[in-house]
C-alpha atoms as a PDB file:
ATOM      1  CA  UNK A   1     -24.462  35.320  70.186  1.00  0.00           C
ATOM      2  CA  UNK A   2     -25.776  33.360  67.587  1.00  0.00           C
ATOM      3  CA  UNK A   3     -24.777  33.358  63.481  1.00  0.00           C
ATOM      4  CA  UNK A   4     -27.929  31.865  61.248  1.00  0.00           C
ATOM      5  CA  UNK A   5     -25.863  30.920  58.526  1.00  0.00           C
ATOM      6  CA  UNK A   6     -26.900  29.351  55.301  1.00  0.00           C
ATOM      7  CA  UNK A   7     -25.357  26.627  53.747  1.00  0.00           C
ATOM      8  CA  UNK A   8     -26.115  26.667  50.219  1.00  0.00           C
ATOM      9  CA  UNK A   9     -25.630  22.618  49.116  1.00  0.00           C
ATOM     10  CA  UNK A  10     -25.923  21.948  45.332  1.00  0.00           C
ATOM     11  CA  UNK A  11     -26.384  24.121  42.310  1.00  0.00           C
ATOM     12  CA  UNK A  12     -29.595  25.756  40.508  1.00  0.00           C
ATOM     13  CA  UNK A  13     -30.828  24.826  37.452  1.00  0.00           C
ATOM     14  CA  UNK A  14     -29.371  28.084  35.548  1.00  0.00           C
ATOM     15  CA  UNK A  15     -25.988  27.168  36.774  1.00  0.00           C
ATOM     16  CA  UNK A  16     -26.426  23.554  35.729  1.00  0.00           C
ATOM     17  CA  UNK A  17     -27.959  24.835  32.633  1.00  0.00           C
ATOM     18  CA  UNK A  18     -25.120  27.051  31.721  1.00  0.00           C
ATOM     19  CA  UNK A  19     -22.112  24.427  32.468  1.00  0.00           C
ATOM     20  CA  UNK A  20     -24.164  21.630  29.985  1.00  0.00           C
ATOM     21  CA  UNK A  21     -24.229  24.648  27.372  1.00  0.00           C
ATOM     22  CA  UNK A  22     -20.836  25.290  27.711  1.00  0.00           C
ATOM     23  CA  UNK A  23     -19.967  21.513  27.589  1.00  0.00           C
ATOM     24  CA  UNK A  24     -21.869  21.277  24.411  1.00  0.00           C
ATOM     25  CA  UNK A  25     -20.362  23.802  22.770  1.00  0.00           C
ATOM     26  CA  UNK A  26     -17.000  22.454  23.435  1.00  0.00           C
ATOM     27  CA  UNK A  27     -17.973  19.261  22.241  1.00  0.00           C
ATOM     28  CA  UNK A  28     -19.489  20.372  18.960  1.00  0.00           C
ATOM     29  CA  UNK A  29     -16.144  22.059  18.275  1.00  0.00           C
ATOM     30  CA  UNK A  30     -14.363  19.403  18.791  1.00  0.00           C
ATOM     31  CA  UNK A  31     -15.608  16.173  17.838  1.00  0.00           C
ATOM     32  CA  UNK A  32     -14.603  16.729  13.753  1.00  0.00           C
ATOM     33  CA  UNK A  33     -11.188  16.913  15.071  1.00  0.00           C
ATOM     34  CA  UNK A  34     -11.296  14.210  17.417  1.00  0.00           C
ATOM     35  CA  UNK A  35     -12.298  12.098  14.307  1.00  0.00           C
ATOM     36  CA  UNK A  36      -9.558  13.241  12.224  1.00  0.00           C
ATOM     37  CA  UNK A  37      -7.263  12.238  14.965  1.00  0.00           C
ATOM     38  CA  UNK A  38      -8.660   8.719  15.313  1.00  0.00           C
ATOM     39  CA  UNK A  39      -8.628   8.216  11.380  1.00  0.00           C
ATOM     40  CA  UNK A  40      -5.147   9.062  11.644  1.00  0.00           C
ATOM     41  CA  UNK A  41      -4.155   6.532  14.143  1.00  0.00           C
ATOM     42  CA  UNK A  42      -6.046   3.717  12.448  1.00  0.00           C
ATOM     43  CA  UNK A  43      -3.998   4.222   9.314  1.00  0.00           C
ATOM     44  CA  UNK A  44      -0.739   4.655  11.226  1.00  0.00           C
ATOM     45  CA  UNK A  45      -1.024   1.333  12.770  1.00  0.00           C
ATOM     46  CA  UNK A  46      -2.620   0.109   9.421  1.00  0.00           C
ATOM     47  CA  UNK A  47       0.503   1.181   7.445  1.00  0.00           C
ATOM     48  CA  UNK A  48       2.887  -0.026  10.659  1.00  0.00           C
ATOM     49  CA  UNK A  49       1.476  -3.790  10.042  1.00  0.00           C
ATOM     50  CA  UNK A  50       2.469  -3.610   6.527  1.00  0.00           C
ATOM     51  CA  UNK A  51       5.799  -2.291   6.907  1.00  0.00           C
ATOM     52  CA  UNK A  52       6.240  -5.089  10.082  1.00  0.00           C
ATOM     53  CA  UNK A  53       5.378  -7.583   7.140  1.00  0.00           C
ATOM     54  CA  UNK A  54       8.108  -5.920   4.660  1.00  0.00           C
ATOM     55  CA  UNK A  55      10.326  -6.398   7.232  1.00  0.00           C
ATOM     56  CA  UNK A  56       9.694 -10.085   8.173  1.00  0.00           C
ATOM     57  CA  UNK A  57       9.467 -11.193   4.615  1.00  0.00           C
ATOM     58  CA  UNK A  58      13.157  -9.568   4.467  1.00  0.00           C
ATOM     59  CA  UNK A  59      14.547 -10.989   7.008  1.00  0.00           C
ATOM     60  CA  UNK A  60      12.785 -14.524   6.363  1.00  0.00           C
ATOM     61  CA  UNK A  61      14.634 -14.312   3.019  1.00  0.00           C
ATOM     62  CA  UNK A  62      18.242 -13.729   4.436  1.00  0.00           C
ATOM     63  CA  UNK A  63      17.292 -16.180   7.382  1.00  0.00           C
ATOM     64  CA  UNK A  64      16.233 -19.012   5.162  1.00  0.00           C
ATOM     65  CA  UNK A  65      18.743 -17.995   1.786  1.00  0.00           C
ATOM     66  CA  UNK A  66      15.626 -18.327  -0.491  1.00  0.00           C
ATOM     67  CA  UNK A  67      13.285 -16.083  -2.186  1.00  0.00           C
ATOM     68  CA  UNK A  68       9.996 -14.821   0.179  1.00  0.00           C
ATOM     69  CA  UNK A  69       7.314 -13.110  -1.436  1.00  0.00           C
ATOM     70  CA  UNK A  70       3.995 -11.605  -0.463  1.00  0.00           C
ATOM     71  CA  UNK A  71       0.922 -11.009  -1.779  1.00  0.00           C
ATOM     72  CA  UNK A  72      -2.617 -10.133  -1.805  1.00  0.00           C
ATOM     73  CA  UNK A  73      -4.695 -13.018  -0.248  1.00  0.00           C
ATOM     74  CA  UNK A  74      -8.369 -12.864   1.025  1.00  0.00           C
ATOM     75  CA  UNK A  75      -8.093 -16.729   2.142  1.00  0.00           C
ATOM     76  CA  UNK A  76      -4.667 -16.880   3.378  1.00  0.00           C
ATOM     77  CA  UNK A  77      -3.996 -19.695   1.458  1.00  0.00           C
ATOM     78  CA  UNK A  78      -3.585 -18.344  -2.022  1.00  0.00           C
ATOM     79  CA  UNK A  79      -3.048 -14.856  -3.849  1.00  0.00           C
ATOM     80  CA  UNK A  80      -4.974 -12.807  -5.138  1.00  0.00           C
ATOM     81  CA  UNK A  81      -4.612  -9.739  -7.695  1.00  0.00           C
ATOM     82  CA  UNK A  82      -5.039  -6.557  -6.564  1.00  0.00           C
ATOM     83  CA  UNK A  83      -6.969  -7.541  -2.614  1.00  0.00           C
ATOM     84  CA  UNK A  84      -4.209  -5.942  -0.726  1.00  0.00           C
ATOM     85  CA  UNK A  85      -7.182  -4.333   1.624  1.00  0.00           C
ATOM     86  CA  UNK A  86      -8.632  -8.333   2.050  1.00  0.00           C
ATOM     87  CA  UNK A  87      -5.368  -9.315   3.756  1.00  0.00           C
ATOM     88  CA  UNK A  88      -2.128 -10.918   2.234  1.00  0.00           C
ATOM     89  CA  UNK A  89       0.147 -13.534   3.229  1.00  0.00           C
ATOM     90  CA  UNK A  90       4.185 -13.745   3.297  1.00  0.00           C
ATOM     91  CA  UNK A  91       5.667 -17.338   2.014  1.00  0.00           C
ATOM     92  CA  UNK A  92       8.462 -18.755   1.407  1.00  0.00           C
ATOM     93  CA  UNK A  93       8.861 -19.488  -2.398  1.00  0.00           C
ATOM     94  CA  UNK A  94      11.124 -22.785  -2.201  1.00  0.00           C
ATOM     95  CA  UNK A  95      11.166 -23.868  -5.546  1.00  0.00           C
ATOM     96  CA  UNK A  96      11.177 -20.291  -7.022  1.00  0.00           C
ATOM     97  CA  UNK A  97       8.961 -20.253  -9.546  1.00  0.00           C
ATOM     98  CA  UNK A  98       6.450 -16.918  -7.705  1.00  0.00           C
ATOM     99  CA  UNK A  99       8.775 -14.439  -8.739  1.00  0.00           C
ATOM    100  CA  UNK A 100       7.828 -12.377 -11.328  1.00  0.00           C
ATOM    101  CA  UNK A 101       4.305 -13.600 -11.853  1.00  0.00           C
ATOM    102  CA  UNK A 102       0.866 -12.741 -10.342  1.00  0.00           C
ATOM    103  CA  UNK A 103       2.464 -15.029  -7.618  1.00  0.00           C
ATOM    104  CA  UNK A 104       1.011 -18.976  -6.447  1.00  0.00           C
ATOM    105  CA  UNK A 105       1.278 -20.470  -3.195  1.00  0.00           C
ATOM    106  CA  UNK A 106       1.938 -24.310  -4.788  1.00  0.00           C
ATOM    107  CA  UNK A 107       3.144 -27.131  -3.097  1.00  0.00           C
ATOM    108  CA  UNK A 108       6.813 -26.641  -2.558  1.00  0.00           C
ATOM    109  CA  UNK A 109       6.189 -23.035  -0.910  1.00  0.00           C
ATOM    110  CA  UNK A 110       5.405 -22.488   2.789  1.00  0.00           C
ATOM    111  CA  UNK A 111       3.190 -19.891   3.805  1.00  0.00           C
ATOM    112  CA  UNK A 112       4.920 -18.111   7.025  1.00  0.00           C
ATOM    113  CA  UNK A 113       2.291 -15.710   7.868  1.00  0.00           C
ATOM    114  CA  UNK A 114      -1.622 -14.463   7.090  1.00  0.00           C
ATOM    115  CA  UNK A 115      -2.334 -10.841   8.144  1.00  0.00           C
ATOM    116  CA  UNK A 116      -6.243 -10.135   7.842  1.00  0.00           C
ATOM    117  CA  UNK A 117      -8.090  -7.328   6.255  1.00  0.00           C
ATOM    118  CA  UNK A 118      -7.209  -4.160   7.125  1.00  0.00           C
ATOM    119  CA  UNK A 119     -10.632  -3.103   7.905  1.00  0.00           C
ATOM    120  CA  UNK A 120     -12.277   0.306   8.911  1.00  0.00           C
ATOM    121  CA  UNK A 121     -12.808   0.835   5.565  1.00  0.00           C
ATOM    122  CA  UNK A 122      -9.818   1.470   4.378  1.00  0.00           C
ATOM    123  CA  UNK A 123      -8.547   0.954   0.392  1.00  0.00           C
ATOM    124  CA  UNK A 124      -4.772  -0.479   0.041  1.00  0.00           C
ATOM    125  CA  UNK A 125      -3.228  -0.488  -3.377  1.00  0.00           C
ATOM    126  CA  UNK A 126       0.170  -1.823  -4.609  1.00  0.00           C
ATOM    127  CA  UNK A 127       2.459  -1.119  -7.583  1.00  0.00           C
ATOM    128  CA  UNK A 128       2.805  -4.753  -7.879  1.00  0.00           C
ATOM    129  CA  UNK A 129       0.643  -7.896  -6.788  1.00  0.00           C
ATOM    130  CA  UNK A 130       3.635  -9.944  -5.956  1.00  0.00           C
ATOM    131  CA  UNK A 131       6.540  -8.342  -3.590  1.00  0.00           C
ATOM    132  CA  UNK A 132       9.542 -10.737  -3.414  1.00  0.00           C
ATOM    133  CA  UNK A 133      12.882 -10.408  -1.737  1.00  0.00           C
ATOM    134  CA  UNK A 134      15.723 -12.480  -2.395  1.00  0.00           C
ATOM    135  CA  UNK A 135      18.345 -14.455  -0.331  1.00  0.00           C
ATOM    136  CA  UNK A 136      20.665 -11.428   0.132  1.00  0.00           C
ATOM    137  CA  UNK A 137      17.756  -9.187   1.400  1.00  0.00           C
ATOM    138  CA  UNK A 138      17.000  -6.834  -1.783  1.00  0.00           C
ATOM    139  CA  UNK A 139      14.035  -6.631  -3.696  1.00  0.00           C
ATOM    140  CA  UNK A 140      13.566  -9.453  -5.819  1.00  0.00           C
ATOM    141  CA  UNK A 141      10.402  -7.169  -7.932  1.00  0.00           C
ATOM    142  CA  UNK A 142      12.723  -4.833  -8.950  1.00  0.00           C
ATOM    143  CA  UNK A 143      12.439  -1.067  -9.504  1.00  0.00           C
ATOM    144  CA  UNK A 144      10.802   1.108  -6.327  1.00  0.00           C
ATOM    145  CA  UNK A 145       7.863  -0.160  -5.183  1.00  0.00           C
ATOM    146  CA  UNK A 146       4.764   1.507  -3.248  1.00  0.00           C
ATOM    147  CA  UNK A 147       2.322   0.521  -1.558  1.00  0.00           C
ATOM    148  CA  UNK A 148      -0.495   3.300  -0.694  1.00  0.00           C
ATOM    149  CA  UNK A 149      -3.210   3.121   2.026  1.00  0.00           C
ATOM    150  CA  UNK A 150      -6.087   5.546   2.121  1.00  0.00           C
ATOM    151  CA  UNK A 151      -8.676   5.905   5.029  1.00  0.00           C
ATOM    152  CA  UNK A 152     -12.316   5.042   4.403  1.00  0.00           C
ATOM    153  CA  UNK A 153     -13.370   8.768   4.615  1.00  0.00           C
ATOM    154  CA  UNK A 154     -10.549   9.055   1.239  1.00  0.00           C
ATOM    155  CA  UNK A 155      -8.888  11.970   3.464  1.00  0.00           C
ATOM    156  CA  UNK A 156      -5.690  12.466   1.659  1.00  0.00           C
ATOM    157  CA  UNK A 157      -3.789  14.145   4.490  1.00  0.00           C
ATOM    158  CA  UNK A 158      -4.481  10.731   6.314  1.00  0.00           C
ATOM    159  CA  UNK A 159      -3.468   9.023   3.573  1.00  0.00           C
ATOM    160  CA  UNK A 160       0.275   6.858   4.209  1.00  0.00           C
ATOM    161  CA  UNK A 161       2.708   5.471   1.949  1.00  0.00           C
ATOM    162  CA  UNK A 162       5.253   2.394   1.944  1.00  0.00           C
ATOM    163  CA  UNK A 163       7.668   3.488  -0.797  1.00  0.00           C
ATOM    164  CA  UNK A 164      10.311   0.015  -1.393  1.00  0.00           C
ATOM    165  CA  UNK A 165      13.193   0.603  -2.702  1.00  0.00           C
ATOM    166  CA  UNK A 166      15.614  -2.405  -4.663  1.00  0.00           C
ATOM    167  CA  UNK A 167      17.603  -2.111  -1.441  1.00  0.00           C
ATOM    168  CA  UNK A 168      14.410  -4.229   0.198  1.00  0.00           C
ATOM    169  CA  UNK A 169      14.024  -1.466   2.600  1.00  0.00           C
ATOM    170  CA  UNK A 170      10.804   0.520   3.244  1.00  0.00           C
ATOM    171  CA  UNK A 171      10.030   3.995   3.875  1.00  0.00           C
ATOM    172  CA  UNK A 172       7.278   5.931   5.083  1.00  0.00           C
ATOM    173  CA  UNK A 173       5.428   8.786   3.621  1.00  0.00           C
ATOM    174  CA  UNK A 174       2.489  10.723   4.828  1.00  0.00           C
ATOM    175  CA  UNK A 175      -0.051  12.585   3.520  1.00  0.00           C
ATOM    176  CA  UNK A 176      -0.764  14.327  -0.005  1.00  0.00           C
ATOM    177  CA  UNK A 177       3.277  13.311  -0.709  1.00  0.00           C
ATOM    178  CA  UNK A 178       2.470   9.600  -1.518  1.00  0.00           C
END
């Protein structure tokens, strides 16, 4: 006894045409998220650079018992008002004479570390142009400070905060709260 049997191998067009519709569909839905969720992480790690520099400048201070200060610096050799999104630079302000002012890298400091621009877009402002911290590892500036970074797109739920308080410390804040 013999069974003719057909083995069907591969698909028809119709199927493959229906699964590349479906895909598409999918894919149309969910691509605006998808963005959303990468403009997200950019800022995240953005805003985690920052508060890595808060932190170093801080510790730098109680390491060395002398003032450290950052600022705003597209060159990485000098600051600069109000270029927080160019890149900024943490230094050691040995003969003390940065704090308070728009903030000079001068020949007795020591610049520790440069930290590029941000990039993606992506606008950084600061309630100061000079951040300082002194030996004992409080904020030298005085006050609570923030430091606000928005996404290129100027989404405002991807929008993060740094808020400094005169304890030195930073804290983040997400969203439409900053």
């Amino acid at each position: 006894m013999r069974i003719n049997v057909r083995k069907i191998k591969g698909m028809t067009l119709i199927e493959l045409l229906f699964v590349v519709a479906i895909l598409g569909t999918l894919l149309a839905l969910a691509l605006p998220n998808f963005s959303d969720t990468i403009e997200a992480a950019n800022t995240n790690s953005q805003v985690k650079v920052m508060l890595t520099t808060l932190n170093l400048a801080r510790s730098e201070a109680i390491r060395r018992g002398a003032d450290v200060s950052i600022c705003a610096s597209d060159d990485g050799a000098d600051c600069d008002q109000n270029a927080w999104a160019d890149g900024w630079i943490v230094f050691a302000d040995n003969n003390g004479d940065a704090n308070g002012s728009s903030g000079s890298v001068d020949g007795g400091d020591e610049v520790i570390r440069v930290f590029d621009s941000l990039g993606a877009g992506s606008t950084a402002t600061f309630t100061v142009d000079l951040m300082s911290y002194n030996s004992m590892g409080f904020s030298a500036t005085g006050g609570t400070q923030q430091f606000t970074l928005t996404p290129g797109s100027g989404n405002v739920t991807n929008r993060r905060c740094i808020e400094i308080g005169p304890s030195g410390r930073g804290r983040r804040i997400e969203g439409t709260d900053c």
